[in-house]
C-alpha atoms as a PDB file:
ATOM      1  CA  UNK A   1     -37.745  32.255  29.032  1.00  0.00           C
ATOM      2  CA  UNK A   2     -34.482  30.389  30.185  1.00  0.00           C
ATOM      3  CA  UNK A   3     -33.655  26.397  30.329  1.00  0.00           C
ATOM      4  CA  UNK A   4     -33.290  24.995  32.561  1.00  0.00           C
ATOM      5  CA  UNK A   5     -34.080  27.066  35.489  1.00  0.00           C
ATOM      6  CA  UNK A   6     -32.538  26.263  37.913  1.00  0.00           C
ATOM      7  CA  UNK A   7     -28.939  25.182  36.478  1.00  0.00           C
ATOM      8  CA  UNK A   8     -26.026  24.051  37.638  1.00  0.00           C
ATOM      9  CA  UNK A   9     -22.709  25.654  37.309  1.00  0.00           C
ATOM     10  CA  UNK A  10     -21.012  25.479  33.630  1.00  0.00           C
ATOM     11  CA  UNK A  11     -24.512  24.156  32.153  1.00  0.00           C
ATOM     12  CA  UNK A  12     -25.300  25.652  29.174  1.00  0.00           C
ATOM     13  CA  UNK A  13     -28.467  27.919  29.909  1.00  0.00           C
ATOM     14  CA  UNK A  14     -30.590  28.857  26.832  1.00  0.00           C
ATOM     15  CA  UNK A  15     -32.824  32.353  26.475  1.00  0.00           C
ATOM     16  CA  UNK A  16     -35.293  32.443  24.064  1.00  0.00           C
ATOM     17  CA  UNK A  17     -36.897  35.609  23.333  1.00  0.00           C
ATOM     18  CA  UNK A  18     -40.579  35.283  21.195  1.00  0.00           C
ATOM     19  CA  UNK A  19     -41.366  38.453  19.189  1.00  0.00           C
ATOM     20  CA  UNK A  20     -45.225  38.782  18.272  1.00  0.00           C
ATOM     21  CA  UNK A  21     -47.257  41.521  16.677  1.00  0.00           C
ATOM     22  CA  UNK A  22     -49.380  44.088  18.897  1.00  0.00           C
ATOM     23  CA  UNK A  23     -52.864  43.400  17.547  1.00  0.00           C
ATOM     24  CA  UNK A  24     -54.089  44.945  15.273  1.00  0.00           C
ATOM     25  CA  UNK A  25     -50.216  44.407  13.148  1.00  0.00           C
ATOM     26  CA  UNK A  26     -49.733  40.909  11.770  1.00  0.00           C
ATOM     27  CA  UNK A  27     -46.866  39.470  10.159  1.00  0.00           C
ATOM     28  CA  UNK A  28     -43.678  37.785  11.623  1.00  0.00           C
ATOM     29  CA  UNK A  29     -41.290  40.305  13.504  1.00  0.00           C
ATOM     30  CA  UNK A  30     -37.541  40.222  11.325  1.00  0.00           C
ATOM     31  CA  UNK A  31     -34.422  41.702  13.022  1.00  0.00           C
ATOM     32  CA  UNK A  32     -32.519  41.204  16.349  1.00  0.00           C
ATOM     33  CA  UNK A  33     -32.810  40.829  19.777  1.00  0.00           C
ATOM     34  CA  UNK A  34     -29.678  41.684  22.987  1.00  0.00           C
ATOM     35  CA  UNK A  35     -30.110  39.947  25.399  1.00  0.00           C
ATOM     36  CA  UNK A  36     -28.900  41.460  28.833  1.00  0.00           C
ATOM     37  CA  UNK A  37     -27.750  39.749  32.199  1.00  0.00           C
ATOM     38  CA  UNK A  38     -27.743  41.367  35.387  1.00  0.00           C
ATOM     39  CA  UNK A  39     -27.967  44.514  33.401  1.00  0.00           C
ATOM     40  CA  UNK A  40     -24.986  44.018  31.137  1.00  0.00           C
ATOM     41  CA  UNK A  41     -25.610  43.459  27.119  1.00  0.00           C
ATOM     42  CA  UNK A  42     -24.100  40.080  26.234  1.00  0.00           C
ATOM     43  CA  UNK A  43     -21.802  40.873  23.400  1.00  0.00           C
ATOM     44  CA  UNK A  44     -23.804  39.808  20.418  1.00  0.00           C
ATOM     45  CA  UNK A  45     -27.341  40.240  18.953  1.00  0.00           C
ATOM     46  CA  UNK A  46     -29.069  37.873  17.627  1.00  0.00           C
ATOM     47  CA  UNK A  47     -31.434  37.121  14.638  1.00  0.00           C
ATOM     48  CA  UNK A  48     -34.463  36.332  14.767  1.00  0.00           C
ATOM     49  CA  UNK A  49     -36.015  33.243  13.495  1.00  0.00           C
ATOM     50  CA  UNK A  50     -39.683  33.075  12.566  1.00  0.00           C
ATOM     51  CA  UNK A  51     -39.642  35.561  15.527  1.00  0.00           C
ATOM     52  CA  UNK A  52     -37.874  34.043  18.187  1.00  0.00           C
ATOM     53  CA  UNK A  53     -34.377  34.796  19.118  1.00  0.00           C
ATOM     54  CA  UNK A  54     -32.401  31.977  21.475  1.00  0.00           C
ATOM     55  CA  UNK A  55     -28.661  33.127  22.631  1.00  0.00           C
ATOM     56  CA  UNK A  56     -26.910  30.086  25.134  1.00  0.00           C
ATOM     57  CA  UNK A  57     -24.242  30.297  27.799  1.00  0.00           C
ATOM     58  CA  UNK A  58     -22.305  28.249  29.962  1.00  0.00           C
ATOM     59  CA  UNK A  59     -20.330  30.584  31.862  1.00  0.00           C
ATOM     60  CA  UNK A  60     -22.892  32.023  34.193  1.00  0.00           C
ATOM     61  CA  UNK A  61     -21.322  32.196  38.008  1.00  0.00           C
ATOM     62  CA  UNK A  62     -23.456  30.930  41.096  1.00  0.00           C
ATOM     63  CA  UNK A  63     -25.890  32.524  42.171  1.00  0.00           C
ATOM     64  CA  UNK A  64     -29.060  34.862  41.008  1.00  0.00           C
ATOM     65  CA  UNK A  65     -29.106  36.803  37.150  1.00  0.00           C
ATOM     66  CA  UNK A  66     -31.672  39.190  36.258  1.00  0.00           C
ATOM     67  CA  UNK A  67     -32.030  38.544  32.228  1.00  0.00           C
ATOM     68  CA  UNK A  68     -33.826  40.718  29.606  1.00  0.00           C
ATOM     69  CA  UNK A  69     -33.698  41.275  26.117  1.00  0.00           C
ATOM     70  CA  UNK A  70     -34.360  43.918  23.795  1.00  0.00           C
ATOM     71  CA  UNK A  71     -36.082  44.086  20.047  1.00  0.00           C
ATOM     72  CA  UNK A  72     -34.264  45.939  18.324  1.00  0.00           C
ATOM     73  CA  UNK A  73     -37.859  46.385  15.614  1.00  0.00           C
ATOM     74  CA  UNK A  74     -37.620  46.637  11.474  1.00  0.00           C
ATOM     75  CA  UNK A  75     -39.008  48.096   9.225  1.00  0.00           C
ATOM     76  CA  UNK A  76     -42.593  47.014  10.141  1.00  0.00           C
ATOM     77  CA  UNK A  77     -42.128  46.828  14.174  1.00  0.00           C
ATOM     78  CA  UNK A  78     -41.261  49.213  16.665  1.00  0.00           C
ATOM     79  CA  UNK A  79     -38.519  48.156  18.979  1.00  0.00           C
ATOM     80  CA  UNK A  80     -39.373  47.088  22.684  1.00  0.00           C
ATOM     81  CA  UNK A  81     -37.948  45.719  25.643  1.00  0.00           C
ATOM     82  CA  UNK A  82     -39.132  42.233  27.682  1.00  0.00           C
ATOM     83  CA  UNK A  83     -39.466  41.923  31.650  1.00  0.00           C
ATOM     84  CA  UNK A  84     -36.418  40.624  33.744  1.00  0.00           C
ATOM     85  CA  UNK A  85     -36.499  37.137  34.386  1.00  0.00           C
ATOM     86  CA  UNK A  86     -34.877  35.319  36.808  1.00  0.00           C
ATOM     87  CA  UNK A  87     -32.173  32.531  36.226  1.00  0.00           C
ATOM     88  CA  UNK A  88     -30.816  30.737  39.303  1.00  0.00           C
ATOM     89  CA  UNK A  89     -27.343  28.549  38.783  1.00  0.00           C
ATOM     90  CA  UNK A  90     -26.283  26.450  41.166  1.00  0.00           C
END
């Protein structure tokens, strides 16, 4: 998810990515997550807490980003990839 949606220009925007089990695993997901806007990996991960990852920016331009963000799994999960969603600054 991203907040708030829609922004305005040099307001800090916050993704959180949530990282849950596939039934039938259990357990809180450890490890990192990279987020990606407009296709471009932002250039940090980030570690998950009790399974959800937030990363924040303030320098998005005007207009339309396509964000996504990628597990990158542990020990116990397998890595995966979210859907795009859509963050509008304007």
């Amino acid at each position: 998810v991203t907040s708030p949606n829609p922004a305005t220009r040099r307001t800090t925007v916050t993704f959180t990515a949530t990282v849950s089990p596939v039934a039938p695993g259990s357990g809180v997901p450890t490890g990192t997550v990279r987020f990606r806007i407009d296709g471009v990996a932002v250039p940090t991960t980030t570690t998950l807490v009790g399974g959800v990852a937030t990363y924040r920016i303030a320098s998005l331009s005007v207009g339309r980003h396509t964000i996504s963000g990628t597990y990158n799994g542990s020990v116990s999960f397998q890595p995966s990839t979210s859907g795009n969603v859509r963050q509008r600054i304007v």
